[in-house]
Protein backbone atom coordinates (compact mmCIF):
# COMPACT_ATOMS: atom_id res chain seq x y z
CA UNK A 1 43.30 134.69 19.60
CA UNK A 2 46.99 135.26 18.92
CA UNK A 3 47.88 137.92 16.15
CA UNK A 4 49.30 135.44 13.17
CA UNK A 5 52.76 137.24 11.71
CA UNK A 6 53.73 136.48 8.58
CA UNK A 7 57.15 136.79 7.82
CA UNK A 8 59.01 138.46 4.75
CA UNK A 9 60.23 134.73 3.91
CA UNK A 10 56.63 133.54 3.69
CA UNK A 11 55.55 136.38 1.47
CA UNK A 12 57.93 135.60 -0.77
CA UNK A 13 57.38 132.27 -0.80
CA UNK A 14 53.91 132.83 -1.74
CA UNK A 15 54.77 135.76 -4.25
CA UNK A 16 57.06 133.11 -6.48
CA UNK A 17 54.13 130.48 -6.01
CA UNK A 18 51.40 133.15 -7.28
CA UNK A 19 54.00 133.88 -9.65
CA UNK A 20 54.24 130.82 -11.08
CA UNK A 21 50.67 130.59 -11.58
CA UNK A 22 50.33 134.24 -13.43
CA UNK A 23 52.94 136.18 -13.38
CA UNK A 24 53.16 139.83 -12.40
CA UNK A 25 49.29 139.97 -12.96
CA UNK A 26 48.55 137.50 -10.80
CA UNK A 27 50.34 139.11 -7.45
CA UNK A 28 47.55 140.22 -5.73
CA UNK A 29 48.62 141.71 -2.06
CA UNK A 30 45.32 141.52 -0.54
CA UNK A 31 44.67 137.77 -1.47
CA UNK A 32 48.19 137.04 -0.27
CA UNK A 33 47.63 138.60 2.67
CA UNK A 34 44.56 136.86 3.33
CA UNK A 35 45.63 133.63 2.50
CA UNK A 36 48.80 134.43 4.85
CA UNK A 37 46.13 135.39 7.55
CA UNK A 38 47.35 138.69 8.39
CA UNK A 39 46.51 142.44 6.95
CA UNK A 40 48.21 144.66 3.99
CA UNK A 41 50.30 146.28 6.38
CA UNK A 42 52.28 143.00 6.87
CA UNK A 43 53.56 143.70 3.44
CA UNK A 44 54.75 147.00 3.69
CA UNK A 45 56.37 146.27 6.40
CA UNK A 46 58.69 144.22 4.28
CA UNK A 47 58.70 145.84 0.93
CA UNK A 48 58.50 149.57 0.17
CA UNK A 49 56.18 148.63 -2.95
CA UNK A 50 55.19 146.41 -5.47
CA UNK A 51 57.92 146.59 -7.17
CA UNK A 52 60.49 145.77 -4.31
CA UNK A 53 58.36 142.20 -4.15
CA UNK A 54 58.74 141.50 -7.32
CA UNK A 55 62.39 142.69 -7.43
CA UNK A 56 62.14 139.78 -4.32
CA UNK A 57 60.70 136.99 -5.36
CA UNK A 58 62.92 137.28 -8.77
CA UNK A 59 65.90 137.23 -6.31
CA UNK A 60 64.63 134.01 -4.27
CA UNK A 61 63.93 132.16 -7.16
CA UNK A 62 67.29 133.05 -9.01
CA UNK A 63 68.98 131.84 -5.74
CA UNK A 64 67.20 128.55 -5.95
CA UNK A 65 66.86 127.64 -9.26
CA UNK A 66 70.56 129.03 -10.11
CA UNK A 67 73.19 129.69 -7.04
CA UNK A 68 71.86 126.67 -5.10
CA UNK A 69 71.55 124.25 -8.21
CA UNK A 70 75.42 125.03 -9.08
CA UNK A 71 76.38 124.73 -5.11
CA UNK A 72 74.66 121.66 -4.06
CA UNK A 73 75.91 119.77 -7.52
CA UNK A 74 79.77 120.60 -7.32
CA UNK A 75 81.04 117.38 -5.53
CA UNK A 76 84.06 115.26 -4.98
CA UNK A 77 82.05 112.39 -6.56
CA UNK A 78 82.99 111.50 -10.16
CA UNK A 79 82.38 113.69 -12.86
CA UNK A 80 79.57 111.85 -14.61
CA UNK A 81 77.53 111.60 -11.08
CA UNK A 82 78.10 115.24 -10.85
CA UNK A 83 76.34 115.83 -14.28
CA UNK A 84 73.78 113.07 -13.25
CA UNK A 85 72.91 115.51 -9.61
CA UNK A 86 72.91 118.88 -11.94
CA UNK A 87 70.11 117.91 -14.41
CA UNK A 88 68.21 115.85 -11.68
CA UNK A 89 68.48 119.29 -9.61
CA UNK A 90 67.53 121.21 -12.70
CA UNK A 91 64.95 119.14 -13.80
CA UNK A 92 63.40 118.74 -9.91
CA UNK A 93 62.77 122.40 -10.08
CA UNK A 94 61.17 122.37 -13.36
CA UNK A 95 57.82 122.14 -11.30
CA UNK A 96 57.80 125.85 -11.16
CA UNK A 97 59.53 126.76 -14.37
CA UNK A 98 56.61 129.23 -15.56
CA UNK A 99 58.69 131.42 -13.44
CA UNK A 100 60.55 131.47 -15.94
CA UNK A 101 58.11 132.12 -18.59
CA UNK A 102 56.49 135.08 -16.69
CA UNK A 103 59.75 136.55 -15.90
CA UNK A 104 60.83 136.28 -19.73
CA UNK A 105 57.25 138.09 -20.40
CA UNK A 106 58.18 140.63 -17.42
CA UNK A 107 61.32 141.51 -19.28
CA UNK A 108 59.51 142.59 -22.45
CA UNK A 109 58.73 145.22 -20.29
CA UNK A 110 61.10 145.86 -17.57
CA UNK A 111 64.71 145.42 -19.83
CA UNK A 112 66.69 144.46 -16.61
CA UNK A 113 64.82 141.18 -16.07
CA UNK A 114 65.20 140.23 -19.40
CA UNK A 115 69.15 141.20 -18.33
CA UNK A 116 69.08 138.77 -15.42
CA UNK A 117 67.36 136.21 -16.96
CA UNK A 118 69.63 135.93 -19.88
CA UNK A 119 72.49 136.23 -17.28
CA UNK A 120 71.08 133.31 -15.27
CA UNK A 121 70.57 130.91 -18.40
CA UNK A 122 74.10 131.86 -19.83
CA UNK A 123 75.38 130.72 -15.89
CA UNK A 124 73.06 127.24 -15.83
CA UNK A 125 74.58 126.60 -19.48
CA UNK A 126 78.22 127.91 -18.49
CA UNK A 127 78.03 125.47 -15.61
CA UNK A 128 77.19 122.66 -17.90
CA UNK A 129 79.78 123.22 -20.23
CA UNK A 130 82.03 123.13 -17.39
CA UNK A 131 81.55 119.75 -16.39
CA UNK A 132 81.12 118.62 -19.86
CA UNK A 133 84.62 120.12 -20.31
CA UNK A 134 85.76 118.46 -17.40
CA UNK A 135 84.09 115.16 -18.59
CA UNK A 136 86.52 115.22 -21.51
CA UNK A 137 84.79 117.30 -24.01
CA UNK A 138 86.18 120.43 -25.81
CA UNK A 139 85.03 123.77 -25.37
CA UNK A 140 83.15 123.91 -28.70
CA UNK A 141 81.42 120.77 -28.28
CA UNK A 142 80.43 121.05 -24.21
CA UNK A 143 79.11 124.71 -25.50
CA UNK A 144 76.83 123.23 -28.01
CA UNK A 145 76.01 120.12 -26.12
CA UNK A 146 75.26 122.35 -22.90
CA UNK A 147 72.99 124.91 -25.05
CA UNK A 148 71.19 121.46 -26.53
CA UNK A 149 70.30 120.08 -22.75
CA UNK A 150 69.08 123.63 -21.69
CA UNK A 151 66.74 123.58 -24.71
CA UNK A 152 65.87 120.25 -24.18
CA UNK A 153 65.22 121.27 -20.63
CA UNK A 154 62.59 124.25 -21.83
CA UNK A 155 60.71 122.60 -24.26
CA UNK A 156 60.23 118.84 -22.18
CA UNK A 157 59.36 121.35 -19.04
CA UNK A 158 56.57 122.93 -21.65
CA UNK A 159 55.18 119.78 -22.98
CA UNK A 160 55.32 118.12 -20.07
CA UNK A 161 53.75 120.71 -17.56
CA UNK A 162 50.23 120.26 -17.49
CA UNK A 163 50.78 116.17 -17.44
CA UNK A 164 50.34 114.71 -13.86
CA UNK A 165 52.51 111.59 -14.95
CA UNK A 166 55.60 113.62 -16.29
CA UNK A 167 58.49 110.96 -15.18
CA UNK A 168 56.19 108.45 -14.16
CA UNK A 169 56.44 105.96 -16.38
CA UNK A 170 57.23 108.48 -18.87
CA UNK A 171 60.91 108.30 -20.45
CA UNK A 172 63.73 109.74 -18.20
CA UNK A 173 64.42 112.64 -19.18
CA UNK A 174 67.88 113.00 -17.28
CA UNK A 175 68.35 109.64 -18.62
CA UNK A 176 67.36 110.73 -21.83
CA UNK A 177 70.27 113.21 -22.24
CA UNK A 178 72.80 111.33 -20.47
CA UNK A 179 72.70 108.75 -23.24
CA UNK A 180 72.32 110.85 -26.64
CA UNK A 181 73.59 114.23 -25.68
CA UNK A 182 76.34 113.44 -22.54
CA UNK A 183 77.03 109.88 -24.31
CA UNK A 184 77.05 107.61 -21.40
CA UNK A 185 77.44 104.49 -22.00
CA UNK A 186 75.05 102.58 -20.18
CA UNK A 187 71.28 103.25 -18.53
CA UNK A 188 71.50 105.14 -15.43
CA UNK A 189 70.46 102.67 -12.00
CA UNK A 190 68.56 104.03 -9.81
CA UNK A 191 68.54 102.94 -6.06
């Protein structure tokens, strides 16, 4: 039978989704590892430590829910279907947003992820404003109206996480804030 490798990419993966589910606590290498089908030793071969992971997975999912979010959403279409692909993108990933919780729990005790994380918010909102700026908007008002959609963004992601039919048939919530808070003028059409 062929030796299975598991690569750092798929530990990672699999850190952030084990993440997701329990934070720090729940990052157990041996039921990774086992679930990966290959042996402890995999691990190390990647990461010095514990702490390296975790330093890795926080990394990944910065990249993706931040870096790529802002890249793939900067466009030559029109401004307002630029905003439209941000909070779509933002609120695609909101599927494994307790990251987010955990890592805001992590920070109580490890100060520079509580750093990053406000770092990474302040970025999501700054890019927000930006458009909203761009949109037409002055700086005060595209500050306040960005800080309002990220809000919006935690506390639907919270009420909403445990419930299976969270945008089906429920209201839109990208719709939702391109009316009240953006101020489109019209219902959004999707294809």
């Amino acid at each position: 039978m062929p030796k299975i490798v598991a690569t750092k990419e798929d530990w990672i993966r699999k850190g952030v989704a084990y993440f997701v589910e329990g934070g720090v606590e729940a990052l157990s290498i041996e039921r990774m590892a086992r679930e990966l089908g290959c042996s402890k030793s995999s691990f190390y071969w990647y990461f010095g430590n514990r702490d390296e992971f975790i330093e890795s997975i926080v990394y990944d999912w910065a990249v993706r829910t931040t870096e790529d979010v802002i890249s793939q959403s900067l466009t030559r279409e029109p401004i307002d279907d630029q905003i439209k692909q941000a909070l779509r993108r933002l609120f695609a990933d909101a599927g494994d947003d307790d990251f987010r919780l955990h890592l805001r729990k992590l920070g109580l005790q490890v100060p520079p992820y509580a750093t990053l994380l406000s770092a990474l918010e302040a970025k999501q909102m700054d890019f927000l404003r930006s458009l909203l700026q761009e949109r037409g908007e002055s700086s005060a008002a595209a500050r306040r109206k960005s800080s309002i959609i990220y809000h919006f963004y935690l506390g639907w992601h919270e009420r909403n996480k445990f419930n299976a039919d969270a945008g089906h048939g429920a209201e839109d919530p990208v719709e939702t804030i391109l009316l009240t808070v953006v101020g489109l003028r019209e219902p959004i059409h999707r294809a």
